[in-house]
C-alpha atoms as a PDB file:
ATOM      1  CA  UNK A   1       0.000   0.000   0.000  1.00  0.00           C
ATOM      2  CA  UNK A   2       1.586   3.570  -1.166  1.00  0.00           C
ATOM      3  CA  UNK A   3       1.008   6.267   0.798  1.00  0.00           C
ATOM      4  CA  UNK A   4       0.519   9.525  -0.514  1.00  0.00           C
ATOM      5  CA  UNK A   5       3.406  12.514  -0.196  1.00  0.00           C
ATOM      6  CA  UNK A   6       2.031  15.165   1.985  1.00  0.00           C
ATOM      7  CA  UNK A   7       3.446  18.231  -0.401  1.00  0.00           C
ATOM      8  CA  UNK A   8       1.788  16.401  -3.577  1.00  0.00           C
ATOM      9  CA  UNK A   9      -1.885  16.677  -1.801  1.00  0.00           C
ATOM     10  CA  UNK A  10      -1.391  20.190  -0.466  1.00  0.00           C
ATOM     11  CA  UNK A  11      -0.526  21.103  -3.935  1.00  0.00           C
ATOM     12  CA  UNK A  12      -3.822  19.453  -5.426  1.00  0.00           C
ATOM     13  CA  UNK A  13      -5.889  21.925  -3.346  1.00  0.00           C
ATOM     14  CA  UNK A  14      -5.084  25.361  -5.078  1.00  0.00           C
ATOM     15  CA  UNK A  15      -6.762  23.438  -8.485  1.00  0.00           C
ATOM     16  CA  UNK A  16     -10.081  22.913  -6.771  1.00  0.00           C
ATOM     17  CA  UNK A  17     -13.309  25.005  -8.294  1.00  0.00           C
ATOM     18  CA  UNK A  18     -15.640  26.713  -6.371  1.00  0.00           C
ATOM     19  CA  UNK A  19     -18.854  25.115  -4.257  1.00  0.00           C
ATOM     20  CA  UNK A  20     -21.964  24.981  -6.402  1.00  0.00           C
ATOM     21  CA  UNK A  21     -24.314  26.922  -5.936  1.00  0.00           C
ATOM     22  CA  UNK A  22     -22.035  30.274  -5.439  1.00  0.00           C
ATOM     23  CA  UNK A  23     -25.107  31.898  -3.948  1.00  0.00           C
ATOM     24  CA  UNK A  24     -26.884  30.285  -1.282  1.00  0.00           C
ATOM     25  CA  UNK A  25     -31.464  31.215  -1.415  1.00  0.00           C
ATOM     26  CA  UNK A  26     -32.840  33.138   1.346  1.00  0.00           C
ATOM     27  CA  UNK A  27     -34.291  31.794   4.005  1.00  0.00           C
ATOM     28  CA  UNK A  28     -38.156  31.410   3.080  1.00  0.00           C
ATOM     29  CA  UNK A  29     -41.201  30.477   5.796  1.00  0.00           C
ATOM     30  CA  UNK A  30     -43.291  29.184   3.113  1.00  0.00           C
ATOM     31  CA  UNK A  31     -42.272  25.608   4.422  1.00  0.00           C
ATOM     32  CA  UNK A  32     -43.516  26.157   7.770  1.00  0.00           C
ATOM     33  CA  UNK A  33     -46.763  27.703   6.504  1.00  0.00           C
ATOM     34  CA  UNK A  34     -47.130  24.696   3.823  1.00  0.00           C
ATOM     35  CA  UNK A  35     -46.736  22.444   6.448  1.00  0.00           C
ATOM     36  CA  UNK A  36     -49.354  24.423   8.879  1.00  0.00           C
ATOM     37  CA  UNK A  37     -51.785  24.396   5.780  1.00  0.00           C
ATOM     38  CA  UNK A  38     -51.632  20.721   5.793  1.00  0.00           C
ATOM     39  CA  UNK A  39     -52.415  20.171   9.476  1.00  0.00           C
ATOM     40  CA  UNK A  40     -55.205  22.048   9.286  1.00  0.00           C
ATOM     41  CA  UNK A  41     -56.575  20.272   6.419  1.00  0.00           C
ATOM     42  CA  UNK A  42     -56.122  17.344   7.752  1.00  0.00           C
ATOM     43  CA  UNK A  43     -57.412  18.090  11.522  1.00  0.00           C
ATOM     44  CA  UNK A  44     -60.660  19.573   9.722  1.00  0.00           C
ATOM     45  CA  UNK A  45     -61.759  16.025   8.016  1.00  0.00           C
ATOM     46  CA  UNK A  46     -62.274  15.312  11.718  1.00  0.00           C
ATOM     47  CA  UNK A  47     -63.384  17.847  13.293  1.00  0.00           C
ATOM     48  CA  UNK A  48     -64.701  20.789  10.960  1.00  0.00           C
ATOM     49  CA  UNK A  49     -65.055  22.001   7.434  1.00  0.00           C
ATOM     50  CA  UNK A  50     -63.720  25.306   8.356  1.00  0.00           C
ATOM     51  CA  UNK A  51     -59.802  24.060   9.580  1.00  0.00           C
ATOM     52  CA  UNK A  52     -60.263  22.319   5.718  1.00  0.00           C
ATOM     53  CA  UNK A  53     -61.193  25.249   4.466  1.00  0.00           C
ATOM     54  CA  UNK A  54     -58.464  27.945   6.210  1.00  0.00           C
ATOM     55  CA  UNK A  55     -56.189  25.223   5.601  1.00  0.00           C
ATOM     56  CA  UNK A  56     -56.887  24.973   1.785  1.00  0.00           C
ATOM     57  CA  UNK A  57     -56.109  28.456   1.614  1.00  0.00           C
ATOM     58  CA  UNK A  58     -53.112  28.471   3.254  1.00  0.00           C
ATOM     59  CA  UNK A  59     -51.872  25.671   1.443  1.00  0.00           C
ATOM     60  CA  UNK A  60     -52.251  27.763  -1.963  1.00  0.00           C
ATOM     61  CA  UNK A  61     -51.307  30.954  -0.107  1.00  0.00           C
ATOM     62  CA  UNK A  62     -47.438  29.521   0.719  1.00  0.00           C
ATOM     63  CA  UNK A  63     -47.174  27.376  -2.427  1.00  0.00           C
ATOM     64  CA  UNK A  64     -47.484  30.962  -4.428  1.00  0.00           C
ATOM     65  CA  UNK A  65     -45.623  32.223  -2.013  1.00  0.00           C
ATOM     66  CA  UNK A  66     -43.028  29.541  -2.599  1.00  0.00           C
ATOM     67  CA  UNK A  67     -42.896  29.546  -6.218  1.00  0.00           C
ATOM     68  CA  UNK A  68     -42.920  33.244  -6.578  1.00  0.00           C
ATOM     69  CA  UNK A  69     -39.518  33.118  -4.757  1.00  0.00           C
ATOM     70  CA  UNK A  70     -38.456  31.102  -6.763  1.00  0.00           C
ATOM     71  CA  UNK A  71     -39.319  32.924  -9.794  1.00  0.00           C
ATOM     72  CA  UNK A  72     -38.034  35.830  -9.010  1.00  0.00           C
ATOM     73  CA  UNK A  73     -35.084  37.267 -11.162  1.00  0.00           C
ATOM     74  CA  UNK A  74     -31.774  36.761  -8.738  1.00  0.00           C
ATOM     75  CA  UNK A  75     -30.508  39.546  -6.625  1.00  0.00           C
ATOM     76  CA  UNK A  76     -27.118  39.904  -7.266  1.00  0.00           C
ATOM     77  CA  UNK A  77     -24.687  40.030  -4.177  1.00  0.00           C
ATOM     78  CA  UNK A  78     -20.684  39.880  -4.443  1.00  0.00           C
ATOM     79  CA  UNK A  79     -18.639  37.004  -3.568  1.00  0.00           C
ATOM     80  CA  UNK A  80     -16.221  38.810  -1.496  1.00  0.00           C
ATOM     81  CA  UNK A  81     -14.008  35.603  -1.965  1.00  0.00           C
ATOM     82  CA  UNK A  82     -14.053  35.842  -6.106  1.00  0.00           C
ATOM     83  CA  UNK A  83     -14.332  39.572  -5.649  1.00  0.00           C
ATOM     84  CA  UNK A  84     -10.625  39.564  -3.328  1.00  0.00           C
ATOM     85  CA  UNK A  85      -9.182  36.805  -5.675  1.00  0.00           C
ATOM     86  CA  UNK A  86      -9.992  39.628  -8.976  1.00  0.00           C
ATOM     87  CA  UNK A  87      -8.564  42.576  -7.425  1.00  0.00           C
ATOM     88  CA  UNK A  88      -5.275  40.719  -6.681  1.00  0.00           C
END
């Protein structure tokens, strides 16, 4: 079994590309309302048509909420690595 030389793999490192994705989404509540929505769908089947009802609406209130974030054009913020490793 060969064992690697230690300068050879600290070498390798400077030819590594950047994570994907270089931007990382906002943080979105649409999850935690989705997941709301369904509860309250499903605790109205047995109990009352009005929890199925609010959460029916909620359900369709976060998935547009959801999508339209996703939709959105990009908002474009700086990598202040890339931008440091450009003005070198």
């Amino acid at each position: 079994m060969a064992s690697q030389d230690p300068q050879q793999s600290s070498n390798s490192t400077s030819e590594w590309s950047p994570a994907l994705p270089e931007q990382i989404p906002e943080s979105t509540y649409a999850p935690f309302f989705l997941a709301l929505g369904t509860t309250f769908l499903l605790f109205g089947v047995v109990s009352s048509y009005i929890f199925s009802g609010a959460g029916l609406i909620l359900i369709a209130w976060a998935i547009g909420m959801w999508v339209s974030e996703f939709l959105a054009p990009p908002v474009h913020q700086p990598n202040s690595l890339r931008d440091d490793q450009q003005n070198e």
